[in-house]
Protein backbone atom coordinates (compact mmCIF):
# COMPACT_ATOMS: atom_id res chain seq x y z
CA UNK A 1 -156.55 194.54 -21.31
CA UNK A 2 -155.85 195.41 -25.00
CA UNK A 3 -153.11 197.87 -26.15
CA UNK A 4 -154.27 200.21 -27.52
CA UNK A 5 -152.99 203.10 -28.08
CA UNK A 6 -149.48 203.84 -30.45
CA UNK A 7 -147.86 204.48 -27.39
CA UNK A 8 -147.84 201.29 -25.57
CA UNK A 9 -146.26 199.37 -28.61
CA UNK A 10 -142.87 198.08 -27.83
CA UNK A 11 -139.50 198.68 -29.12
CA UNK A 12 -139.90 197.21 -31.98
CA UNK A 13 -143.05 199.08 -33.64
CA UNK A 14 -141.35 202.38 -32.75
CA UNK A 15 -138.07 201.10 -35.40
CA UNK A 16 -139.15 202.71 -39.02
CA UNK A 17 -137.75 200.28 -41.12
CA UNK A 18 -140.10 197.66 -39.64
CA UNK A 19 -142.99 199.55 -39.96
CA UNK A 20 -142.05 199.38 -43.51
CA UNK A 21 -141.39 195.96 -43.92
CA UNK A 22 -144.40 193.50 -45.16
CA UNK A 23 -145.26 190.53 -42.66
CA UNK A 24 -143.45 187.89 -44.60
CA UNK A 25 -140.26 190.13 -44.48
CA UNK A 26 -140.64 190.51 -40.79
CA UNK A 27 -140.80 187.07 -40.47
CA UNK A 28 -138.16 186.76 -42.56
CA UNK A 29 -136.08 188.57 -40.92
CA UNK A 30 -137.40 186.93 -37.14
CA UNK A 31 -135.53 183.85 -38.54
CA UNK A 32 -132.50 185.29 -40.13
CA UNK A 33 -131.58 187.06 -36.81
CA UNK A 34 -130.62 183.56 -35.18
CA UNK A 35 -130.11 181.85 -38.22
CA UNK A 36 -127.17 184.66 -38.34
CA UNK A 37 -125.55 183.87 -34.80
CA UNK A 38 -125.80 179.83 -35.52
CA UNK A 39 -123.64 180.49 -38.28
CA UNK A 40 -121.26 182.75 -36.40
CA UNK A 41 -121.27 179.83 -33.87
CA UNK A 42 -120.60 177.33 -36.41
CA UNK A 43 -117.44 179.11 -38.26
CA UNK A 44 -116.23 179.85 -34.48
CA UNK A 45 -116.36 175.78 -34.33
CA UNK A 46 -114.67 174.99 -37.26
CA UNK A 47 -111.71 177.52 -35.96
CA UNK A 48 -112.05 175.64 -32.87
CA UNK A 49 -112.07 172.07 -35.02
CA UNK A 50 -108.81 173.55 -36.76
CA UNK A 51 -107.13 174.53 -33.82
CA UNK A 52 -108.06 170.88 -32.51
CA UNK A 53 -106.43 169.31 -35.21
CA UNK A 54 -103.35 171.51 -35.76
CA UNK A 55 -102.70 170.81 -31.64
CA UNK A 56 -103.31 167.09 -32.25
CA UNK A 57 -100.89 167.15 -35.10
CA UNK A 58 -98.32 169.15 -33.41
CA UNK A 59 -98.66 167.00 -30.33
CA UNK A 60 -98.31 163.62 -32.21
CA UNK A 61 -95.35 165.12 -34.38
CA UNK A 62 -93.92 165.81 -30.98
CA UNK A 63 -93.93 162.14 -29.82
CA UNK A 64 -92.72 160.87 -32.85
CA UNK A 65 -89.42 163.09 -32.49
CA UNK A 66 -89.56 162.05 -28.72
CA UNK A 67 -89.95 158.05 -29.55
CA UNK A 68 -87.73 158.42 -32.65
CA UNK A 69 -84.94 160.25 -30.64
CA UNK A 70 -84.79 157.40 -28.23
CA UNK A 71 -84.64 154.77 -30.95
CA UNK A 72 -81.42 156.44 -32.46
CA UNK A 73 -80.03 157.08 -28.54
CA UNK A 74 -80.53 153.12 -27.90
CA UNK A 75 -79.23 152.02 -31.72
CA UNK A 76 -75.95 154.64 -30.57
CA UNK A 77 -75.43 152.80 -27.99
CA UNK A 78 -75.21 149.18 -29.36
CA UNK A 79 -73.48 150.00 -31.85
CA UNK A 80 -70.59 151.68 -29.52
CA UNK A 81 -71.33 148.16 -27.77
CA UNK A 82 -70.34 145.43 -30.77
CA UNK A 83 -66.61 145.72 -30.66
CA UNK A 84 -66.46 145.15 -26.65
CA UNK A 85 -69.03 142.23 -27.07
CA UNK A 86 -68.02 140.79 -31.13
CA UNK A 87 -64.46 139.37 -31.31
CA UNK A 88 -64.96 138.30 -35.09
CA UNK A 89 -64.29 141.21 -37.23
CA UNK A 90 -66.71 140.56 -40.22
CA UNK A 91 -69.67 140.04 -37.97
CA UNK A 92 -68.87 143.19 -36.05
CA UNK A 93 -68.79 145.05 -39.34
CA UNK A 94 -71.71 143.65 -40.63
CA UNK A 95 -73.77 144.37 -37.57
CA UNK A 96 -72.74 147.76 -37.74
CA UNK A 97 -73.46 148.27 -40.86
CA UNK A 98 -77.00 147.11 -40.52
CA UNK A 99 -77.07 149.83 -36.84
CA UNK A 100 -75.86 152.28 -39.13
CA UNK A 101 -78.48 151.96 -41.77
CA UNK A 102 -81.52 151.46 -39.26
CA UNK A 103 -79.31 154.75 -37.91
CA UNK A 104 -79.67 156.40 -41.40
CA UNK A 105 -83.57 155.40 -41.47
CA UNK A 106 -84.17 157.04 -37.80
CA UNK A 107 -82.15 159.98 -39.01
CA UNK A 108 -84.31 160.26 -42.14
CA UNK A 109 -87.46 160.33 -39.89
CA UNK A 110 -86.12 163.07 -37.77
CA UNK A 111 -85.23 165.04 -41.02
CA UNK A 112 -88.69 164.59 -42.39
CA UNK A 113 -90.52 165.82 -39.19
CA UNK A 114 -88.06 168.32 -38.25
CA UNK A 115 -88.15 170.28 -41.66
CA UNK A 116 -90.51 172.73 -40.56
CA UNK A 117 -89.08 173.32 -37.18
CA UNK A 118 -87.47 176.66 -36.26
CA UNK A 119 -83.35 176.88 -37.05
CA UNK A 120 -80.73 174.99 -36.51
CA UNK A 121 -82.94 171.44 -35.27
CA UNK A 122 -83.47 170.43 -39.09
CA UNK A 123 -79.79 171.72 -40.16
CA UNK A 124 -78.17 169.46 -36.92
CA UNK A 125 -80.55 166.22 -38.28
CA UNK A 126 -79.09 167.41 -41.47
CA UNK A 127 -75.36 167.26 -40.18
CA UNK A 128 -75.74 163.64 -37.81
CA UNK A 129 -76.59 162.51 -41.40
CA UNK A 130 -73.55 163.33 -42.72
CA UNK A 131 -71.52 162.11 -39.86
CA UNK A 132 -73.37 158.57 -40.71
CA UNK A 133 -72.16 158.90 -43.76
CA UNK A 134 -68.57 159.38 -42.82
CA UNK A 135 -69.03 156.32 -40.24
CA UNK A 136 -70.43 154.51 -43.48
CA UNK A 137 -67.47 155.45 -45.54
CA UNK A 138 -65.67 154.30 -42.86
CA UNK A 139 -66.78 151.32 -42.20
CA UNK A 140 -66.39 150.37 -45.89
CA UNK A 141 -62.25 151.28 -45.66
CA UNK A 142 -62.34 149.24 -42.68
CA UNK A 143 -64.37 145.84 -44.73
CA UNK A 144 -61.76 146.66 -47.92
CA UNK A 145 -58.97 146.52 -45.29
CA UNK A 146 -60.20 143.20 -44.24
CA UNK A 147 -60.75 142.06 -47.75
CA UNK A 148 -57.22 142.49 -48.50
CA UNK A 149 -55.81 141.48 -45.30
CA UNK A 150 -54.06 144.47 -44.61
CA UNK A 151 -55.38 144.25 -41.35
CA UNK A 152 -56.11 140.48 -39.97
CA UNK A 153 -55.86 141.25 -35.74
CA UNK A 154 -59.55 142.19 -34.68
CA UNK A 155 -57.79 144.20 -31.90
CA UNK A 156 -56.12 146.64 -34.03
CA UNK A 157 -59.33 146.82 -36.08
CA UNK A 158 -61.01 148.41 -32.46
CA UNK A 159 -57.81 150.61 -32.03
CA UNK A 160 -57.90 151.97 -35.69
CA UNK A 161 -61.89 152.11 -35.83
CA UNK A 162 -63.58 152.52 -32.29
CA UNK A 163 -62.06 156.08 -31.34
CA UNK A 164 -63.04 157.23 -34.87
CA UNK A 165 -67.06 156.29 -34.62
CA UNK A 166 -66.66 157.10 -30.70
CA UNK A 167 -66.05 160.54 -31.84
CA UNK A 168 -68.80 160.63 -35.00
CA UNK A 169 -71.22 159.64 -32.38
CA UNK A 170 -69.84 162.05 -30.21
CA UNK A 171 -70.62 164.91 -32.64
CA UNK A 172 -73.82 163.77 -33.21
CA UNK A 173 -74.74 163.73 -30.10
CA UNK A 174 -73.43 167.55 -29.38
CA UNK A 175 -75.35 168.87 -32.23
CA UNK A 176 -78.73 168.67 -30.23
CA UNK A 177 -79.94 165.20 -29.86
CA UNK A 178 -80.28 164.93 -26.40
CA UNK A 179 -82.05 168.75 -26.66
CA UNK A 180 -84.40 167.69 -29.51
CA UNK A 181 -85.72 165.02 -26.74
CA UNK A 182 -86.03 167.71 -24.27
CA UNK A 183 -87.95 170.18 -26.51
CA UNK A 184 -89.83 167.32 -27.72
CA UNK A 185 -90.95 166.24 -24.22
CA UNK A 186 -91.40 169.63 -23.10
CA UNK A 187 -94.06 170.60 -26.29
CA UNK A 188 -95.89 167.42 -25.13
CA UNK A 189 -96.00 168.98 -21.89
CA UNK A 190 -98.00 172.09 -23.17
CA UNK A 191 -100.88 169.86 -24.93
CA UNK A 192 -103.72 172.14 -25.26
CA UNK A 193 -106.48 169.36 -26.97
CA UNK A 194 -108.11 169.38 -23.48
CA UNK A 195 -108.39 172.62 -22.96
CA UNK A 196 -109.81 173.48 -26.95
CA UNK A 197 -112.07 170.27 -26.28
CA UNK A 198 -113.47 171.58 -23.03
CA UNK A 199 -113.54 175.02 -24.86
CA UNK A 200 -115.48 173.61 -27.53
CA UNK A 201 -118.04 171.83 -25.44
CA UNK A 202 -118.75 174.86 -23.60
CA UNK A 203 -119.19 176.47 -26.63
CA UNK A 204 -121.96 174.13 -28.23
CA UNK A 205 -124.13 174.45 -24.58
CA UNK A 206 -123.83 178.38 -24.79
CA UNK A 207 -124.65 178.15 -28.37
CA UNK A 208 -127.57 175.81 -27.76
CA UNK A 209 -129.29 177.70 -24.92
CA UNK A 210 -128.24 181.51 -26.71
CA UNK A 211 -129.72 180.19 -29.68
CA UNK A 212 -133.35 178.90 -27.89
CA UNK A 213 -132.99 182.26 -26.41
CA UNK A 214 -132.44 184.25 -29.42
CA UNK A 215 -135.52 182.54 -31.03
CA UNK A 216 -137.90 182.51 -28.30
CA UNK A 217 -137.09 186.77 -27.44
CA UNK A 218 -137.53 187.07 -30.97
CA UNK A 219 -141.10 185.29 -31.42
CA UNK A 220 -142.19 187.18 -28.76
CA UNK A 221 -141.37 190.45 -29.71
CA UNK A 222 -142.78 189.48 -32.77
CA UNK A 223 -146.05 188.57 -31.83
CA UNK A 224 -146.05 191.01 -29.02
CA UNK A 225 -145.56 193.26 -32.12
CA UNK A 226 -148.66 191.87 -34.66
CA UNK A 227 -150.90 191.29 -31.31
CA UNK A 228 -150.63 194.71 -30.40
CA UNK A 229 -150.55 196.00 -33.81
CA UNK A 230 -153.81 193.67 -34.48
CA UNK A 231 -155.19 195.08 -31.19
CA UNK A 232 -155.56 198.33 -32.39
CA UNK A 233 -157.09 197.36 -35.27
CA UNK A 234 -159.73 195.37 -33.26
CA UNK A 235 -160.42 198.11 -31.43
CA UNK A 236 -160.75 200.65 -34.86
CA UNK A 237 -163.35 197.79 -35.92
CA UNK A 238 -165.27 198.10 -32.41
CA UNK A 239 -165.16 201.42 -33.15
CA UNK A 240 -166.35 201.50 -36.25
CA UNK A 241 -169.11 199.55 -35.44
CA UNK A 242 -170.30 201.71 -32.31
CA UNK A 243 -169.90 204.86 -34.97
CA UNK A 244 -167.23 206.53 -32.33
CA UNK A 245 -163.89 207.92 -33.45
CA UNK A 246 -161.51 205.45 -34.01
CA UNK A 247 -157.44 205.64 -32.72
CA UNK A 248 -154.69 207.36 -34.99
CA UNK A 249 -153.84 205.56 -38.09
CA UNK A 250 -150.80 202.86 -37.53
CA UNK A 251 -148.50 203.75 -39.02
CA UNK A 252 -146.26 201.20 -41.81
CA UNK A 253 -146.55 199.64 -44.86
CA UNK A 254 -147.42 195.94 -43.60
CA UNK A 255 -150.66 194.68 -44.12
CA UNK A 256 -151.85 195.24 -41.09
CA UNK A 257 -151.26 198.87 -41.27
CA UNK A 258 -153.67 198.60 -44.56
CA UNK A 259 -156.32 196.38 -43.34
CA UNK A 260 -156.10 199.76 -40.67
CA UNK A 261 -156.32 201.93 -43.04
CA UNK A 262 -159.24 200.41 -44.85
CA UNK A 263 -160.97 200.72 -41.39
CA UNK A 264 -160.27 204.57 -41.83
CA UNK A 265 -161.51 204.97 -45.47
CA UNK A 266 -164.51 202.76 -43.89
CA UNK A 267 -165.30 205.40 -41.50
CA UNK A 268 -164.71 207.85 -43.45
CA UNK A 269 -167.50 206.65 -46.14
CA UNK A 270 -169.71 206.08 -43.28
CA UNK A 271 -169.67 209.74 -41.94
CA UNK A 272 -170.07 211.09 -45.13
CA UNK A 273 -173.26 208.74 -45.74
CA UNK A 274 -174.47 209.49 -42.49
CA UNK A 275 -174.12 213.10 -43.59
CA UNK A 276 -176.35 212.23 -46.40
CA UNK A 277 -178.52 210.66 -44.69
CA UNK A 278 -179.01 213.86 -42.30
CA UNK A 279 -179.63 215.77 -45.56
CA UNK A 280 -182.25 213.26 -46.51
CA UNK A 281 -184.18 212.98 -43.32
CA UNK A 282 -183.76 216.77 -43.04
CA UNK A 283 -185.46 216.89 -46.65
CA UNK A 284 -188.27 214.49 -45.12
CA UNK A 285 -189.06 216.47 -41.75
CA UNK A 286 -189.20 219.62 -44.01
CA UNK A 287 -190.28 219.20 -47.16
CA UNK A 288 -192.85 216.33 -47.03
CA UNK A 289 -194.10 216.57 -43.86
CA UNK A 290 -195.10 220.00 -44.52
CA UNK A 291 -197.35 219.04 -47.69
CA UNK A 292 -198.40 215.95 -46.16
CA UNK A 293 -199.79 217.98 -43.22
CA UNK A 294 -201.66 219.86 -45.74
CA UNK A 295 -203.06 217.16 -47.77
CA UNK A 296 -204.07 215.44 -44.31
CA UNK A 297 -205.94 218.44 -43.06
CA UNK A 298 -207.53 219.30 -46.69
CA UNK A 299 -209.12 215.52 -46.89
CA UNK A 300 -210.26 216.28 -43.17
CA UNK A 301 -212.03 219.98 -44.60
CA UNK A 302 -213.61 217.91 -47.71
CA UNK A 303 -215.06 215.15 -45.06
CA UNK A 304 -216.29 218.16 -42.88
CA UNK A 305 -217.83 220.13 -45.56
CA UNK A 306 -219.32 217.41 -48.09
CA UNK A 307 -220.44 215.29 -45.58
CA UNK A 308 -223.93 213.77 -46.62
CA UNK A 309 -222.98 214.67 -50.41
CA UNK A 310 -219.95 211.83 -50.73
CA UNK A 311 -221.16 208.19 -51.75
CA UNK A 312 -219.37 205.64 -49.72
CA UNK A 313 -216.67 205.39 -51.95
CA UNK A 314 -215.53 208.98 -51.98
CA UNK A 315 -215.50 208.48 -48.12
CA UNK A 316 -213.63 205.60 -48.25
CA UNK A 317 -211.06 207.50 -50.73
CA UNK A 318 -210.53 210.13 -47.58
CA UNK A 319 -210.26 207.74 -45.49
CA UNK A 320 -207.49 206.29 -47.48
CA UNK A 321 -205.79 209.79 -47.96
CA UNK A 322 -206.07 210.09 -44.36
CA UNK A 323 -204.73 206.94 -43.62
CA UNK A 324 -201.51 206.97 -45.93
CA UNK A 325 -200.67 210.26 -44.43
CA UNK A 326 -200.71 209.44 -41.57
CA UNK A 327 -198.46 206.61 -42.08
CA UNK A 328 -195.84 208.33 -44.00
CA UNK A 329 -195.81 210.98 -41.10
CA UNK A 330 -195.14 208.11 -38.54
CA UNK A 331 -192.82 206.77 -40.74
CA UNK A 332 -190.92 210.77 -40.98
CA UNK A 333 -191.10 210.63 -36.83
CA UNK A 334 -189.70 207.73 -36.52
CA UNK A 335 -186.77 208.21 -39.00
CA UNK A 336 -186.37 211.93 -36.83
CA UNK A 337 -186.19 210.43 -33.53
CA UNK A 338 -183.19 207.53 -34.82
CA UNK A 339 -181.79 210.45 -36.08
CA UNK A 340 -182.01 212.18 -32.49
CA UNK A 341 -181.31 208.83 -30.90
CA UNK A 342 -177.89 207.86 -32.72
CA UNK A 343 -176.53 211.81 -32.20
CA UNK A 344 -177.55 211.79 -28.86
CA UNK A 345 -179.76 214.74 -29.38
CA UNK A 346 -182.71 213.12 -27.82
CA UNK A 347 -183.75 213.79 -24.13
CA UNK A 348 -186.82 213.82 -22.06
CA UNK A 349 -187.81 215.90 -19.32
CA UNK A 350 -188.94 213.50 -16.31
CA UNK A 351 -191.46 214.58 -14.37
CA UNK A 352 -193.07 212.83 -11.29
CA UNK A 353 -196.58 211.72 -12.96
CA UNK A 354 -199.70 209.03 -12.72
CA UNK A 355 -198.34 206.52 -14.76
CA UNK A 356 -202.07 204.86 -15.16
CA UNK A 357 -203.01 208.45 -16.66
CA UNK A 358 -200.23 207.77 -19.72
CA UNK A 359 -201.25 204.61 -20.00
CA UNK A 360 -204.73 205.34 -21.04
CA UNK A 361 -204.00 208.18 -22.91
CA UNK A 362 -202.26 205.31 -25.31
CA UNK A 363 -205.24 203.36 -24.62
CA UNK A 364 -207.12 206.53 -26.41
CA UNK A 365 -204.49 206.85 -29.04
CA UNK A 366 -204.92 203.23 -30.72
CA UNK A 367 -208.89 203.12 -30.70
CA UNK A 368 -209.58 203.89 -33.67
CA UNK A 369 -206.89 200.85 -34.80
CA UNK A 370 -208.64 198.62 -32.30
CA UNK A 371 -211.83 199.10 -33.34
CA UNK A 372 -210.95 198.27 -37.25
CA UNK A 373 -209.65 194.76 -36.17
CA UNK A 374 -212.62 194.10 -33.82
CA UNK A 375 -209.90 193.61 -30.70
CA UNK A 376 -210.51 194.01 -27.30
CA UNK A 377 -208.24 195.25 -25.02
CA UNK A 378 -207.99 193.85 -21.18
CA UNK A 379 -206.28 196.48 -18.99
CA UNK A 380 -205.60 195.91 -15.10
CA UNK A 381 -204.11 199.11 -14.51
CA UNK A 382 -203.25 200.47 -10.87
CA UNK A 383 -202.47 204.48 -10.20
CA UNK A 384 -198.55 204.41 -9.40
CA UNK A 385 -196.92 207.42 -9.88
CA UNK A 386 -193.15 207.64 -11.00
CA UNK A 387 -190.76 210.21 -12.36
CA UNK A 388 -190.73 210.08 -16.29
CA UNK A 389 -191.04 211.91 -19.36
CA UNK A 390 -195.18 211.63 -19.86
CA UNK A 391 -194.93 212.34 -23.74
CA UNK A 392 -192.22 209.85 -24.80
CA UNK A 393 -194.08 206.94 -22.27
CA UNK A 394 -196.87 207.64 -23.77
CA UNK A 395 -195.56 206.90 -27.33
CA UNK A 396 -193.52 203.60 -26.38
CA UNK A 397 -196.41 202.18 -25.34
CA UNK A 398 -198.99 203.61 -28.07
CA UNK A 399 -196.10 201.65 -30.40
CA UNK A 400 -196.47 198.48 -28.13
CA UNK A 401 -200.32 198.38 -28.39
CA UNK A 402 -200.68 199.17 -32.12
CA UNK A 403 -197.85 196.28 -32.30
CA UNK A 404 -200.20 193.79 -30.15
CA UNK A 405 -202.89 195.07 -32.39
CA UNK A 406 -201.89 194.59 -35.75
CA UNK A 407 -199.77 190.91 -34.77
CA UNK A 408 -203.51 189.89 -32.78
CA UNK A 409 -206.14 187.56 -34.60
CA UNK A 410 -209.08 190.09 -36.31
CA UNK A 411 -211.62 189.82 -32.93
CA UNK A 412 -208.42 188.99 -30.54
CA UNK A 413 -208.17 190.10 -26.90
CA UNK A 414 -204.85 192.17 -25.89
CA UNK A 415 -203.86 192.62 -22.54
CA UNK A 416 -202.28 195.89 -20.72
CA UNK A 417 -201.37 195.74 -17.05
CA UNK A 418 -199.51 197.87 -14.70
CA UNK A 419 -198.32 196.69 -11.42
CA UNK A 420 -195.55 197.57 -8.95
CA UNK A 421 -192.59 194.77 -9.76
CA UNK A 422 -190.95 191.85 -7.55
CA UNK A 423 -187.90 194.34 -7.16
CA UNK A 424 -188.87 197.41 -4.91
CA UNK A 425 -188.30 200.25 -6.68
CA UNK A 426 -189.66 199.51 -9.96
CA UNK A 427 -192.88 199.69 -11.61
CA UNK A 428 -193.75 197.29 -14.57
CA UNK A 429 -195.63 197.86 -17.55
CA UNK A 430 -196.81 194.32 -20.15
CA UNK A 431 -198.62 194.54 -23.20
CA UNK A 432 -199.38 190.52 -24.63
CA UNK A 433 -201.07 189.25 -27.53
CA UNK A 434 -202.30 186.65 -29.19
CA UNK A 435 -200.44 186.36 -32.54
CA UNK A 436 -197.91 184.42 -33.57
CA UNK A 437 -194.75 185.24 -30.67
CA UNK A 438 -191.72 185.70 -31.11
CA UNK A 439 -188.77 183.14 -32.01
CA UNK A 440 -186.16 182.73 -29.05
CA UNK A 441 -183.40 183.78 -31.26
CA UNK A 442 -184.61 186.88 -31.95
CA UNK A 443 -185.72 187.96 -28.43
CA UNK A 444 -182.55 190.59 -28.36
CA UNK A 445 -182.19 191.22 -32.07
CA UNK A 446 -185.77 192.49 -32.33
CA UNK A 447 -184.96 195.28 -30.46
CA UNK A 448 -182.26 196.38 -33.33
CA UNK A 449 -182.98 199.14 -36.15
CA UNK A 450 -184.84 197.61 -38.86
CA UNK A 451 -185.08 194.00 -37.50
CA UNK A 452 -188.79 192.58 -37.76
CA UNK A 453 -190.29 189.07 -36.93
CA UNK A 454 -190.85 188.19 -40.93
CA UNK A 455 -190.70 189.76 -44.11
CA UNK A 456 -194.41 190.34 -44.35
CA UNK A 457 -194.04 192.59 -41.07
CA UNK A 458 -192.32 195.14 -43.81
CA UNK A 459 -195.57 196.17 -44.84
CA UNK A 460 -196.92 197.22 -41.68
CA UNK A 461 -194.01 199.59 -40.47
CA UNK A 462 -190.29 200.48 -40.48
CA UNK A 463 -188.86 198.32 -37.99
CA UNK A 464 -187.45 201.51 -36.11
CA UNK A 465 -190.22 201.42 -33.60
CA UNK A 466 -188.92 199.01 -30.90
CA UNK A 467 -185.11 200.23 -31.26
CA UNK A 468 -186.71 203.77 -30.30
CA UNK A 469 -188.63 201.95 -28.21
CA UNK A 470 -185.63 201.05 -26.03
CA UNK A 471 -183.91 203.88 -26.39
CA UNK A 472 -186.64 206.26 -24.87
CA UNK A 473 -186.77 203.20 -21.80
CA UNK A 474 -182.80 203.00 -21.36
CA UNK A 475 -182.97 207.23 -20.94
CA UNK A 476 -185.59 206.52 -17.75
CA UNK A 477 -182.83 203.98 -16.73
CA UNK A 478 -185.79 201.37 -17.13
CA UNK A 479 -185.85 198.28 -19.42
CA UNK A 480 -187.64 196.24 -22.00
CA UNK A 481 -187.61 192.94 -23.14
CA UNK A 482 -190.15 189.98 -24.60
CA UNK A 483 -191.30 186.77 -23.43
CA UNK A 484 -193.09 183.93 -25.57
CA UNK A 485 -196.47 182.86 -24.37
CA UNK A 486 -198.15 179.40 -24.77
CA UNK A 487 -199.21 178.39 -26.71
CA UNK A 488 -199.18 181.60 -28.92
CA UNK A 489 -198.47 185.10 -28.44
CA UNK A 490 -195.51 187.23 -26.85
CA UNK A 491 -195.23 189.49 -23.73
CA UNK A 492 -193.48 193.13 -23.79
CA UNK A 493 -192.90 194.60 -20.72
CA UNK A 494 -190.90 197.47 -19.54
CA UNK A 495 -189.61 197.90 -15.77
CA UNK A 496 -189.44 201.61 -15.16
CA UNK A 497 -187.49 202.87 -11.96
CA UNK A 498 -190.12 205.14 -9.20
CA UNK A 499 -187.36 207.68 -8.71
């Protein structure tokens, strides 16, 4: 079922500023809404992606103090090593010279990454630096020594020489190598790239499925919002074209609230021309049937009195004047009773009658018609009785004769019946003729105000008569159609309930 009423509407046609808001803004703003949280998402990532790479970076600095702390531990120890395993002084002083310098490169390493860690680790780098110095400086006394063979006994070179860089490396050592391992290997410890990895995976899947979320709530409020919106409007159209009162305005500034309030304006226009139209055929039941009553019963005085003094042609003029009037009268009925019809002002007042009785009253009525064309009417008529309103039977079928009349060859036959129908309960009434039928697509639509067969049926009548017709049959709860007859004519027949 529809919505249809303001009511119903969801959450989001109750919000003002979307009422406000044209369609392309609305849609606009359906797709900024996740476009929005993706973006959130994304600079969350790149936090994540930063975090990632600081960790990784903080991790591998880690390991290169751990690996490069080890180098300078195992380099310590050879050199300590050279005097118990070198017996030639020179090469013992030039292999520790070239430990000292791969020493001094090490130490230049740990400077570089430690500069930025927290006081004292770079100032202790800082100070084993300057104890290889001193071993350096050393080192070169010792070679000048050599040189000028103050000193010639390799033994007294390791008396004079090993206590002194036993207790440079010593110092070295106490100012925090063996700690700056530790830490080293303990911040290695506490890598967190697994857990921001696995934190950044989970975060792509919730994005993913919050997103698909986010867009598929939000395209269905949406069109639960224009399908609703829409739905009133369908209904306002309905409405419109049923003439009933159409559903409060919607409210907005969206097209759709327009296209509604175009509907409105529409009715509107239409209730003030069906006002006018009141006026009119108000002006036509009052002021020209009146006269044309008068003219109609003066020609009918003039035939009465001058008869045997009028020519033929003065006859045929009041015949003429007769004729017209009455037609324009018919015409001022008919127009009256759509009037009734569409205000529901018309009723009848059913009465349990002889239904063959009303049918040859309307027999009577179109005579004079019949005669003119030369037709002949066939009529199998049976007395059933049945509850209806004599006076407005009467006339549907006086309109379904003169119909089968006019529509019939000049010298046709026409054919009335009335018979009890194949459904118990009903009684069925069929005019049929012999003219030209009627098409299959316009076995409903002929029933509709001012709908005729072809245009050259305007000159014979209004094209109100069968939509009052089935108006008058619909208020005995009865029905009328047509059927098509080979291999010419058509069949109206009307199924009127007994009771």
């Amino acid at each position: 079922m529809r919505l249809s009423l303001l009511h119903r509407l969801p959450l989001l046609h109750r919000l003002p500023l979307l009422h406000r808001l044209p369609l392309l803004h609305k849609g606009l703003l359906l797709v900024s809404i996740p476009l929005c949280f993706e973006l959130g998402i994304f600079s969350l990532l790149l936090s994540l992606q930063n975090d990632m790479a600081i960790e990784s970076a903080r991790i591998n600095k880690a390991r290169m103090i751990g690996d490069t702390v080890n180098k300078v531990t195992h380099k310590l120890l050879i050199v300590q090593e050279i005097f118990q395993v070198n017996q030639n002084p020179f090469a013992a002083a030039k292999e520790i010279r070239a430990g000292m310098t791969e020493l001094k490169n090490e130490f230049a390493k740990l400077a570089e990454l430690t500069v930025d860690s927290k006081p004292p680790i770079h100032e202790n780098v800082v100070a084993s630096e300057i104890e290889l110095d001193k071993i350096t400086k050393e080192l070169d006394a010792v070679k000048t020594m050599l040189a000028t063979g103050q000193i010639e006994d390799f033994n007294n070179i390791s008396k004079l020489f090993r206590p002194k860089l036993n207790e440079h490396f010593r110092k070295i050592v106490s100012l925090g190598l063996f700690e700056l391992a530790t830490s080293s290997a303990e911040e290695i410890d506490t890598d967190q790239s697994n857990a921001i990895r696995n934190q950044t995976t989970f975060l792509l899947k919730l994005a993913v499925a919050t997103s698909a979320l986010i867009g598929l709530l939000g395209a269905w409020l949406y069109s639960r919002h224009l399908v609703s919106r829409l739905n009133i409007v369908m209904d306002n159209a309905g409405r419109l074209g049923e003439r009933k009162p159409l559903l409060e305005p919607i409210s907005g500034n969206d097209e759709i609230a327009g296209l509604d309030d175009a509907l409105h304006q529409a009715a509107q226009l239409i209730e003030h021309l069906d006002q006018a139209r009141e006026e009119v055929i108000g002006m036509v039941s009052h002021d020209i049937r009146s006269p044309l009553t008068t003219i109609k019963c003066t020609g009918e005085a003039l035939e009465m009195r001058l008869d045997g003094v009028l020519d033929e042609r003065g006859k045929a003029l009041l015949k003429t004047i007769e004729g017209n009037c009455n037609r324009i009268l018919r015409i001022s009925q008919d127009l009256l009773d759509m009037q009734k019809i569409e205000s529901g002002m018309l009723s009848i007042q059913k009465q349990k009658n002889n239904v063959k009785d009303c049918l040859m009253a309307a027999l009577e009525a179109t005579d004079g018609l019949r005669q003119n064309r030369g037709i002949t009417i066939e009529s199998n008529l049976i007395p059933l009785e049945a509850k209806i309103d004599v006076g407005r039977i009467e006339q549907v079928v006086t309109n379904l004769l003169s119909n089968a009349i006019k529509h019939s060859p000049r010298n046709g036959i026409v054919h009335l019946s009335l018979e009890n129908d194949k459904n118990a309960g009903y009684i069925r009434i069929a005019v049929s003729d012999s003219g030209r039928g009627v098409p299959e697509h316009l076995k409903e639509a002929i029933f509709d105000r001012f709908q005729q067969v072809s245009e050259e049926d305007s000159s014979r009548g209004t094209g109100l008569g069968l939509a009052i017709c089935k108006a008058l049959i619909e208020l005995h709860d009865g029905k009328i159609g047509v059927d098509s007859l080979a291999p010419t004519g058509s069949k109206f027949w009307i199924l009127l309930p007994k009771n």
